[in-house]
PDB file of N, CA and C in Angstrom:
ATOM      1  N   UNK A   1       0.849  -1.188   0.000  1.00  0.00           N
ATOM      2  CA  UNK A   1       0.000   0.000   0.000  1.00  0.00           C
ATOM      3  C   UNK A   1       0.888   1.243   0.000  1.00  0.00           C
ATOM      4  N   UNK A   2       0.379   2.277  -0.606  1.00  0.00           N
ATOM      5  CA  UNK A   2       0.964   3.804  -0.784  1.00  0.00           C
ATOM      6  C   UNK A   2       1.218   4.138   0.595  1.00  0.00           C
ATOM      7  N   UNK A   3       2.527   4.671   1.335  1.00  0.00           N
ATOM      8  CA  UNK A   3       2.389   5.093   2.441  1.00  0.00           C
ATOM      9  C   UNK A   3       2.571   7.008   2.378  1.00  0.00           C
ATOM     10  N   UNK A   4       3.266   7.733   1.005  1.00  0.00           N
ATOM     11  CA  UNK A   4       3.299   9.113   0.828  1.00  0.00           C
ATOM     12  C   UNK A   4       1.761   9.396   0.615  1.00  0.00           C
ATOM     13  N   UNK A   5       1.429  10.579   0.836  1.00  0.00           N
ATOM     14  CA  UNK A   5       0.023  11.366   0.047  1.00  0.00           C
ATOM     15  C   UNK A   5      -0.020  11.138  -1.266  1.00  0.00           C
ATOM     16  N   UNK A   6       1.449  11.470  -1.821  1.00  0.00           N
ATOM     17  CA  UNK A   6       1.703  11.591  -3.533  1.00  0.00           C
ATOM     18  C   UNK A   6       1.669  10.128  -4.388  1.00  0.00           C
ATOM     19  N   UNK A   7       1.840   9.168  -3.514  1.00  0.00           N
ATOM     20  CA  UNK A   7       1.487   7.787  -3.977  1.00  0.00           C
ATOM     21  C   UNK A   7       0.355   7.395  -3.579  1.00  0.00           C
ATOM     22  N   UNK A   8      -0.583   8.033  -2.856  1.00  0.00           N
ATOM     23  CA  UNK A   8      -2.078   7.575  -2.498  1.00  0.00           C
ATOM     24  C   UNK A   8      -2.666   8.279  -3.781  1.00  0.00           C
ATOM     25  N   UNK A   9      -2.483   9.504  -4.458  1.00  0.00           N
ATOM     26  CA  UNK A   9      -3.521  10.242  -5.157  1.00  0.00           C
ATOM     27  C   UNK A   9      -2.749   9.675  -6.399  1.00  0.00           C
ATOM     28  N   UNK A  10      -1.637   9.261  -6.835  1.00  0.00           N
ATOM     29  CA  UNK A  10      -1.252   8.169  -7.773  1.00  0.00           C
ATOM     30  C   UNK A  10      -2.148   7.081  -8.037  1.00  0.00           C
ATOM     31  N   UNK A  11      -2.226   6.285  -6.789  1.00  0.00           N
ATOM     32  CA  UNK A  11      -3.189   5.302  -7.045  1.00  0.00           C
ATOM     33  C   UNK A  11      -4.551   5.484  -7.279  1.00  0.00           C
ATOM     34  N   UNK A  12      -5.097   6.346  -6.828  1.00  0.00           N
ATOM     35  CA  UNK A  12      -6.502   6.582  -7.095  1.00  0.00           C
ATOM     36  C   UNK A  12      -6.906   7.219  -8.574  1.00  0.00           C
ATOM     37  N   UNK A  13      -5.613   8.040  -9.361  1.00  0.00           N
ATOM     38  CA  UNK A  13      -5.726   8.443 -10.662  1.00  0.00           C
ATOM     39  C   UNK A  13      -5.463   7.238 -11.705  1.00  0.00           C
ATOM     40  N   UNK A  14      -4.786   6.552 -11.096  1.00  0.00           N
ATOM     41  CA  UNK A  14      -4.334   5.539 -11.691  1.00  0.00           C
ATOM     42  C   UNK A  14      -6.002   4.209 -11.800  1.00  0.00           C
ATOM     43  N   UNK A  15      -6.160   4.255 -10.611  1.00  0.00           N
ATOM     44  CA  UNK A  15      -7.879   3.346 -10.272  1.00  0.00           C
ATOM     45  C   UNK A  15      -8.954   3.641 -11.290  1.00  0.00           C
ATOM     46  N   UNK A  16      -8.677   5.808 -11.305  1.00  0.00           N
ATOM     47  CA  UNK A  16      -9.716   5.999 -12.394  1.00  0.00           C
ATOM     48  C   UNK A  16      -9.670   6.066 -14.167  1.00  0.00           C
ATOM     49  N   UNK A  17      -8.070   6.225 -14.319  1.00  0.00           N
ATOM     50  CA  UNK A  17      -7.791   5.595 -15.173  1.00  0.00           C
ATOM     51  C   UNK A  17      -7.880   4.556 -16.518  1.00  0.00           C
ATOM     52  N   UNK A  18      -7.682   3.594 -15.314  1.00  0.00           N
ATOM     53  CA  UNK A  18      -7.678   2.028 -15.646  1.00  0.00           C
ATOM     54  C   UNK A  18      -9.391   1.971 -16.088  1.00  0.00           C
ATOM     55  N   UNK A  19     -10.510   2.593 -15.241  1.00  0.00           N
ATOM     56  CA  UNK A  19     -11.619   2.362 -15.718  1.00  0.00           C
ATOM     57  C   UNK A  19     -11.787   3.164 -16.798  1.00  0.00           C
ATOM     58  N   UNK A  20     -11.496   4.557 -17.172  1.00  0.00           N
ATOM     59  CA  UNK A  20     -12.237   5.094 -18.467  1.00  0.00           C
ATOM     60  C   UNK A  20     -11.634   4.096 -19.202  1.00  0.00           C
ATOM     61  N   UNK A  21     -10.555   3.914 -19.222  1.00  0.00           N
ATOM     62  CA  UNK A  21      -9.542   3.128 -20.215  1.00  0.00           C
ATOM     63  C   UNK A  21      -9.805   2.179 -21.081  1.00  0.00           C
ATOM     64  N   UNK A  22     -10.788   1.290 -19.917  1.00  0.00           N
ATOM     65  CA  UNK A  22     -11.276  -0.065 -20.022  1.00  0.00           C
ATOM     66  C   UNK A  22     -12.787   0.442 -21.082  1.00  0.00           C
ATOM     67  N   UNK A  23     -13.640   1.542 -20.540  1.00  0.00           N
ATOM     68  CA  UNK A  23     -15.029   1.914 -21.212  1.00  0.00           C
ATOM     69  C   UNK A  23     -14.445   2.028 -22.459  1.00  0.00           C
ATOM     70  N   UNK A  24     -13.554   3.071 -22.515  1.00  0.00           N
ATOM     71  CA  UNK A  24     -13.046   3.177 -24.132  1.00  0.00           C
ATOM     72  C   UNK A  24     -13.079   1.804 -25.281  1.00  0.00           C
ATOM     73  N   UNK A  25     -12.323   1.018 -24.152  1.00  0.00           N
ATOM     74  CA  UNK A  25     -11.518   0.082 -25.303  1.00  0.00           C
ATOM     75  C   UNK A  25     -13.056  -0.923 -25.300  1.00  0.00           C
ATOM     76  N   UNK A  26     -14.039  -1.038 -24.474  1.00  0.00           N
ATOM     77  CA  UNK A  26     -15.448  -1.765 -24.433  1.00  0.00           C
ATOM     78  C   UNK A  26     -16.101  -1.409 -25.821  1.00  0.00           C
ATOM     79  N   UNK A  27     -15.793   0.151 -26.009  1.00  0.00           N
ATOM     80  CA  UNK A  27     -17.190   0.688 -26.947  1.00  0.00           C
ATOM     81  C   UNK A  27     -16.411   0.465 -28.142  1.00  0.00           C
ATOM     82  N   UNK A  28     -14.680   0.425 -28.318  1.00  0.00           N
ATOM     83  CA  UNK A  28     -14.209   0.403 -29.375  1.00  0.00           C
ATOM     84  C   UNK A  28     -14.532  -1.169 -29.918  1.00  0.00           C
ATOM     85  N   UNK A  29     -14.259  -2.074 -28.832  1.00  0.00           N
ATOM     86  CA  UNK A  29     -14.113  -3.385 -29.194  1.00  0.00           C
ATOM     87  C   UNK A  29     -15.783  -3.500 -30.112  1.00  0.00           C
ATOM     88  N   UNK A  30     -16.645  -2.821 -29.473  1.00  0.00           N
ATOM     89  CA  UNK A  30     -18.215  -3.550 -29.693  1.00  0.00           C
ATOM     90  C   UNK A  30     -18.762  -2.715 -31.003  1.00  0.00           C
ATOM     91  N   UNK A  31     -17.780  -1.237 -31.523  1.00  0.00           N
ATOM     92  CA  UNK A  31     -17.859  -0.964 -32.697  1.00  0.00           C
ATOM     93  C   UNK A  31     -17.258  -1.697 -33.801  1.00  0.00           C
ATOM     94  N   UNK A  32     -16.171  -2.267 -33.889  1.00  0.00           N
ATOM     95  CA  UNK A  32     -15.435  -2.876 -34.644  1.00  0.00           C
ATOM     96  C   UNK A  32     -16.073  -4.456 -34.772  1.00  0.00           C
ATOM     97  N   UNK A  33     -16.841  -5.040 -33.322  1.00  0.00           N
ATOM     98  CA  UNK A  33     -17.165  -6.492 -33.789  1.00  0.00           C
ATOM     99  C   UNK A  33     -18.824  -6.044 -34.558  1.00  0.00           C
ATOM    100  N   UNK A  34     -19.826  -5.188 -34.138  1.00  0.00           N
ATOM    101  CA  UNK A  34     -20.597  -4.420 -35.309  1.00  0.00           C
ATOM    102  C   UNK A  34     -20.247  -4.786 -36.506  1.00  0.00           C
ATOM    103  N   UNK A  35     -18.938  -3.833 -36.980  1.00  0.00           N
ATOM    104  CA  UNK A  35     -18.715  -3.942 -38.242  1.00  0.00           C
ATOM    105  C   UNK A  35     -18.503  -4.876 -39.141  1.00  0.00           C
ATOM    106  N   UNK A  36     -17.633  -5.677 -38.079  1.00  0.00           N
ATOM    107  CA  UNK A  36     -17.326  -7.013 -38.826  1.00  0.00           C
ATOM    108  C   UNK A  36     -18.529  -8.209 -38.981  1.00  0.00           C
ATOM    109  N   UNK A  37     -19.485  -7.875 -38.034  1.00  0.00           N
ATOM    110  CA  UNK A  37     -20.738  -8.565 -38.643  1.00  0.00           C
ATOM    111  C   UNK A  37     -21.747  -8.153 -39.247  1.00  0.00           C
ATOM    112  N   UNK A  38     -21.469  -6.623 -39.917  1.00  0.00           N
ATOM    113  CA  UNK A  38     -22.192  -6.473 -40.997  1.00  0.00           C
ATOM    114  C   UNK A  38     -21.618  -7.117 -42.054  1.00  0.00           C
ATOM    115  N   UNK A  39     -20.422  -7.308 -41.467  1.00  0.00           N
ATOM    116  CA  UNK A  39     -19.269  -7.492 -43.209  1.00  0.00           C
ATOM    117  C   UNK A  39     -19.500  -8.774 -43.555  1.00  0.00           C
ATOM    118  N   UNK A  40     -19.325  -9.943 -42.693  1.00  0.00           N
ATOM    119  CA  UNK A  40     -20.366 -11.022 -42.173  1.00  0.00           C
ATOM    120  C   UNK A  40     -21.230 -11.276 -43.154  1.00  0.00           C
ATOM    121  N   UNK A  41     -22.606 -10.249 -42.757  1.00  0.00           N
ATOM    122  CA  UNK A  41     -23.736 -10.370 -43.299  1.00  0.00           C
ATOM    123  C   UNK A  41     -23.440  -9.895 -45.030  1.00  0.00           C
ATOM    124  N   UNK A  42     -22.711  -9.347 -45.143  1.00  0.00           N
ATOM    125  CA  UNK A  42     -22.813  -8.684 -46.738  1.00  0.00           C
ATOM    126  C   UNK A  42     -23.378  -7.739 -46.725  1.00  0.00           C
ATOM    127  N   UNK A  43     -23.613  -6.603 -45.336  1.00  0.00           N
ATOM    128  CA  UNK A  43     -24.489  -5.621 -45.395  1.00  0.00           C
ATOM    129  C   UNK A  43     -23.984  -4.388 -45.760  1.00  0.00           C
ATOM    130  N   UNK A  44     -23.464  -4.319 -47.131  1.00  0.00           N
ATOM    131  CA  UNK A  44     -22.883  -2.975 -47.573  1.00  0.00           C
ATOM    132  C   UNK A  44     -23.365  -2.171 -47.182  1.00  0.00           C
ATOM    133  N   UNK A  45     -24.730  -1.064 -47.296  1.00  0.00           N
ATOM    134  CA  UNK A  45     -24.986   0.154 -46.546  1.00  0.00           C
ATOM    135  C   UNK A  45     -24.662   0.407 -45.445  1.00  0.00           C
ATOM    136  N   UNK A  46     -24.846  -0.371 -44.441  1.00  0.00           N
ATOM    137  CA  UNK A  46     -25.285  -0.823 -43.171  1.00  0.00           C
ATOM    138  C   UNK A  46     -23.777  -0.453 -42.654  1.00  0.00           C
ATOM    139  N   UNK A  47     -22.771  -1.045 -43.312  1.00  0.00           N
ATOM    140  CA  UNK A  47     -21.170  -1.011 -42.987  1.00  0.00           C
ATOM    141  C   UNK A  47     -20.671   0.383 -43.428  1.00  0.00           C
ATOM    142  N   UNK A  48     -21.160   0.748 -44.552  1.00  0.00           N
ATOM    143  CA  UNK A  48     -20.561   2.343 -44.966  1.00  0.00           C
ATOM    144  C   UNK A  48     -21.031   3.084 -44.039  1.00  0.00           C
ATOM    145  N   UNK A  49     -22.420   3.027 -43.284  1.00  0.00           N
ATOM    146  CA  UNK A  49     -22.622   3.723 -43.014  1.00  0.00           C
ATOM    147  C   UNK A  49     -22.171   4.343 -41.204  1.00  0.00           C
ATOM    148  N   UNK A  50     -21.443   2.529 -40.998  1.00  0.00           N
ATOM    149  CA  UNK A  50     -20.816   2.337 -39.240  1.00  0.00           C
ATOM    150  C   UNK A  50     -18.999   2.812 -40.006  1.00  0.00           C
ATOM    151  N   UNK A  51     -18.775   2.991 -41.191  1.00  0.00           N
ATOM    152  CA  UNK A  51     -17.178   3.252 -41.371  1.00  0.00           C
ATOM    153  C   UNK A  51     -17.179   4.706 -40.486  1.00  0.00           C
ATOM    154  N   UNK A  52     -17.532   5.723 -40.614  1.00  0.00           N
ATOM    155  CA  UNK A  52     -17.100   6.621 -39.769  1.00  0.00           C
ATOM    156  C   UNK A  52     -17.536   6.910 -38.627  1.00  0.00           C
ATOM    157  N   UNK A  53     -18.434   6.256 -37.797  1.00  0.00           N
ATOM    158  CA  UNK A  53     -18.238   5.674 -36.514  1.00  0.00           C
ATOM    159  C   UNK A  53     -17.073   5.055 -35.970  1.00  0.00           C
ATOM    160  N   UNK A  54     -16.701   4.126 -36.999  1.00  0.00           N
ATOM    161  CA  UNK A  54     -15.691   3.113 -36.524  1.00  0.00           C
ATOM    162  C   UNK A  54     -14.256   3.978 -36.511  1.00  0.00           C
ATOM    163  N   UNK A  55     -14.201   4.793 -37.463  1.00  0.00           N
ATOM    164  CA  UNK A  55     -12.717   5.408 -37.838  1.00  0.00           C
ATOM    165  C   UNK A  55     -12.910   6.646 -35.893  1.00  0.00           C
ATOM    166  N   UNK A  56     -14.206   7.201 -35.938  1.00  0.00           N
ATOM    167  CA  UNK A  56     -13.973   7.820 -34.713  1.00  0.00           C
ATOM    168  C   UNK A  56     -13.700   7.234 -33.662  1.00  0.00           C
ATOM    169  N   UNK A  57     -14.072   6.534 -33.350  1.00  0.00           N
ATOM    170  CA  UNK A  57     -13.748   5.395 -31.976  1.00  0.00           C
ATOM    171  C   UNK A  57     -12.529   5.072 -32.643  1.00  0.00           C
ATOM    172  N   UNK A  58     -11.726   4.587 -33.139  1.00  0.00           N
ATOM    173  CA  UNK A  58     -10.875   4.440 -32.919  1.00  0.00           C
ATOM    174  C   UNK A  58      -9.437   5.310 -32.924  1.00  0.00           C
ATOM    175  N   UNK A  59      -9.699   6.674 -33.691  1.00  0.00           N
ATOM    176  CA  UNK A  59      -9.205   7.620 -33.378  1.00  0.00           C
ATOM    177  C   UNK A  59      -9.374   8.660 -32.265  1.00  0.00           C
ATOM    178  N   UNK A  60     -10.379   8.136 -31.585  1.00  0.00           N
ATOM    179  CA  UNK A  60      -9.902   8.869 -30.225  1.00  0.00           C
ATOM    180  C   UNK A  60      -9.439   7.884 -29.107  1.00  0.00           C
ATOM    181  N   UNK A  61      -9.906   6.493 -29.650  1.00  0.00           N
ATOM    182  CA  UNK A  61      -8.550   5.814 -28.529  1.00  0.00           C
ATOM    183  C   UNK A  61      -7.199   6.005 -29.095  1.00  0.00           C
ATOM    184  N   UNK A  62      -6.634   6.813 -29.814  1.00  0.00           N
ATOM    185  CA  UNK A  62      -5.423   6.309 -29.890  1.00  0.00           C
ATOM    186  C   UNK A  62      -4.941   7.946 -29.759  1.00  0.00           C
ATOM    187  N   UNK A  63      -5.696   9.165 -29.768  1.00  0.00           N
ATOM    188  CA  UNK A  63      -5.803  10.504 -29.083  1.00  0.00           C
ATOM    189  C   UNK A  63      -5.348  10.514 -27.720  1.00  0.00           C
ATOM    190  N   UNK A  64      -6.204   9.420 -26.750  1.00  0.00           N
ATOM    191  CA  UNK A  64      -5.982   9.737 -25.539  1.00  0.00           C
ATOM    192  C   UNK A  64      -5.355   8.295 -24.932  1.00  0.00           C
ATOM    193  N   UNK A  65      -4.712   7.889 -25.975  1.00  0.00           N
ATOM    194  CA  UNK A  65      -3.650   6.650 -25.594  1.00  0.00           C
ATOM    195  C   UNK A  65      -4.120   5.349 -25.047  1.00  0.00           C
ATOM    196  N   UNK A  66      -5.201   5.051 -25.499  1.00  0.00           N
ATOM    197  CA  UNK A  66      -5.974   4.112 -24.662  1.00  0.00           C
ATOM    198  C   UNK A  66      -5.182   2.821 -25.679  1.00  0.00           C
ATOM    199  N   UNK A  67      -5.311   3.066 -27.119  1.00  0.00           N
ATOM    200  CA  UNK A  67      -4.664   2.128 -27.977  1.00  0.00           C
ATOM    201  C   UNK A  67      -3.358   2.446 -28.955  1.00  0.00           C
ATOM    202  N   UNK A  68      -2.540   1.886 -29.502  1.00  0.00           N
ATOM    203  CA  UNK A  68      -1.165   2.292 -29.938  1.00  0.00           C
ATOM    204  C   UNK A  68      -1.725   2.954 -31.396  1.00  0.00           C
ATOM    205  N   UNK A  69      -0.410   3.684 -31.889  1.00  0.00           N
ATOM    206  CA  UNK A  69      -1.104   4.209 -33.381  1.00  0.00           C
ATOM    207  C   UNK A  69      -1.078   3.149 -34.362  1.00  0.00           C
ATOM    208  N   UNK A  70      -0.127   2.007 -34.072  1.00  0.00           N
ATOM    209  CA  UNK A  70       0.120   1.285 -35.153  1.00  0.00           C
ATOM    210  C   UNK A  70      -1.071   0.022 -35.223  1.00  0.00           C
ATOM    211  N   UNK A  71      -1.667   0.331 -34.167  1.00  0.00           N
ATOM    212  CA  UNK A  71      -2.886  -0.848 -33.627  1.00  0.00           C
ATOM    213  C   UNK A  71      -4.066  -0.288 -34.659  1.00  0.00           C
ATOM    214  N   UNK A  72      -4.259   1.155 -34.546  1.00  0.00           N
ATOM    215  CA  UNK A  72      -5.638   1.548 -34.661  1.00  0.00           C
ATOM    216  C   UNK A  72      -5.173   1.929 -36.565  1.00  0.00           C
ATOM    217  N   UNK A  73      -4.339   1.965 -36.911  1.00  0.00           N
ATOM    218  CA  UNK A  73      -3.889   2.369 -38.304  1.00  0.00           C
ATOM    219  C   UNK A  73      -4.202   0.928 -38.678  1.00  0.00           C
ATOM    220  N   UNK A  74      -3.772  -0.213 -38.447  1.00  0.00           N
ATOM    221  CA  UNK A  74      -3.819  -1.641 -38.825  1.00  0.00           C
ATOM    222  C   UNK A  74      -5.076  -1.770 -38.975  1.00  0.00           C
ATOM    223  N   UNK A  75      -6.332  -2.161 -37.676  1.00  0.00           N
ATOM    224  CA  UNK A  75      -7.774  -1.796 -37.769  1.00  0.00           C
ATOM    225  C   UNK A  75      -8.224  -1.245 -39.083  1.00  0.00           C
ATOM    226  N   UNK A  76      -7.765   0.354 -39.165  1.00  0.00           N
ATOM    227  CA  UNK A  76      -8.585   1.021 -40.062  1.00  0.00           C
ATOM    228  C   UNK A  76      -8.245   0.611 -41.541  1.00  0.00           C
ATOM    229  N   UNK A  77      -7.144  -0.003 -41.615  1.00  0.00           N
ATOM    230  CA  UNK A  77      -6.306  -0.245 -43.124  1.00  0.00           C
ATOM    231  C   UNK A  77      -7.078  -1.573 -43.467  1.00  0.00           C
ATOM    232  N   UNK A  78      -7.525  -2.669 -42.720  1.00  0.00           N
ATOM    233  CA  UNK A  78      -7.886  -3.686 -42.897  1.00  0.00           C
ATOM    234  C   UNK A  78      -9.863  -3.256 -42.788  1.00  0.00           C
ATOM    235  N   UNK A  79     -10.064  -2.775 -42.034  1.00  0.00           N
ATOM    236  CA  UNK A  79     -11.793  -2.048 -42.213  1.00  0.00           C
ATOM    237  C   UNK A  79     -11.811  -1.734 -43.673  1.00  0.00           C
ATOM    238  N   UNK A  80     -11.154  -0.649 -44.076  1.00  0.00           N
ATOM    239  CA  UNK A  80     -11.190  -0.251 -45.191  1.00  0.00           C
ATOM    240  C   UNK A  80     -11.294  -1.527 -46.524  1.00  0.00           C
ATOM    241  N   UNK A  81     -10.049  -2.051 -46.491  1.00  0.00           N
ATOM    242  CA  UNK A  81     -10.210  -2.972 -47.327  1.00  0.00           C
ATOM    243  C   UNK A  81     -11.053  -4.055 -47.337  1.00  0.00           C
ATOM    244  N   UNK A  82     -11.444  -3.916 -46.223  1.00  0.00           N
ATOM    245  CA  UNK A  82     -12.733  -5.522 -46.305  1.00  0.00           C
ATOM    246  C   UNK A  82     -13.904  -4.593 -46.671  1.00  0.00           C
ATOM    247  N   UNK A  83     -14.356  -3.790 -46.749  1.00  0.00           N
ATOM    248  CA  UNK A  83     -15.084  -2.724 -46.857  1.00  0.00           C
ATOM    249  C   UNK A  83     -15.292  -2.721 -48.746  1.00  0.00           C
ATOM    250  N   UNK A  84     -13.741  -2.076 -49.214  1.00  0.00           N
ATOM    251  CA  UNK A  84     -13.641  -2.366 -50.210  1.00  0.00           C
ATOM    252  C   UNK A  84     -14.006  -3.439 -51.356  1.00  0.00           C
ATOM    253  N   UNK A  85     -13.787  -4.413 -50.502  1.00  0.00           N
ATOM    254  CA  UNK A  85     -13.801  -5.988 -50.919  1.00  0.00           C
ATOM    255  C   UNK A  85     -14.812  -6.442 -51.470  1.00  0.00           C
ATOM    256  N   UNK A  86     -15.781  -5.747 -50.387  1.00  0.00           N
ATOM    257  CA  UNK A  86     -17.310  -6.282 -50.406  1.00  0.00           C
ATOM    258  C   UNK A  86     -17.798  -5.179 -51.590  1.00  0.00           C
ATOM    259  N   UNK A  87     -17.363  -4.236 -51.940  1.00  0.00           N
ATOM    260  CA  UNK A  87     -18.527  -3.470 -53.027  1.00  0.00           C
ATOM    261  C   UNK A  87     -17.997  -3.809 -54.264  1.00  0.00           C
TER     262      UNK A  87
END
């Protein structure tokens, strides 16, 4: 356990942290599996129309560091092209 002040309010930024962190990467994960089961379905509109949803969520996890750039560039490079694929 923290025994300074400055390592108690560490841990507690750190506690709240870890949770936005986690919401982020929840809503990113559940936009991206969305997409991929429109892509799934063959639901072209349906997918064009979650692509810039998807490109936002994942550009603001990687804004406020929740995910790496080379993570969320990979994502969007492979969205795109399955995207592509299908029209």
């Amino acid at each position: 356990m923290p025994i300074t002040s400055s390592a108690k309010k560490a841990l507690r930024q750190s506690a709240k942290r870890k949770i936005q962190n986690a919401k982020v990467k929840k809503a990113t994960r559940l936009v991206v599996k969305q997409f991929r089961g429109l892509l799934a379905q063959k639901d072209k509109d349906n997918a064009k129309k979650l692509m810039p949803q998807l490109m936002k969520f994942l550009d603001k996890a990687t804004k406020t560091g929740v995910l790496k750039k080379n993570t969320v560039s990979r994502l969007k490079s492979r969205a795109a092209k399955a995207l592509a694929k299908l029209s």
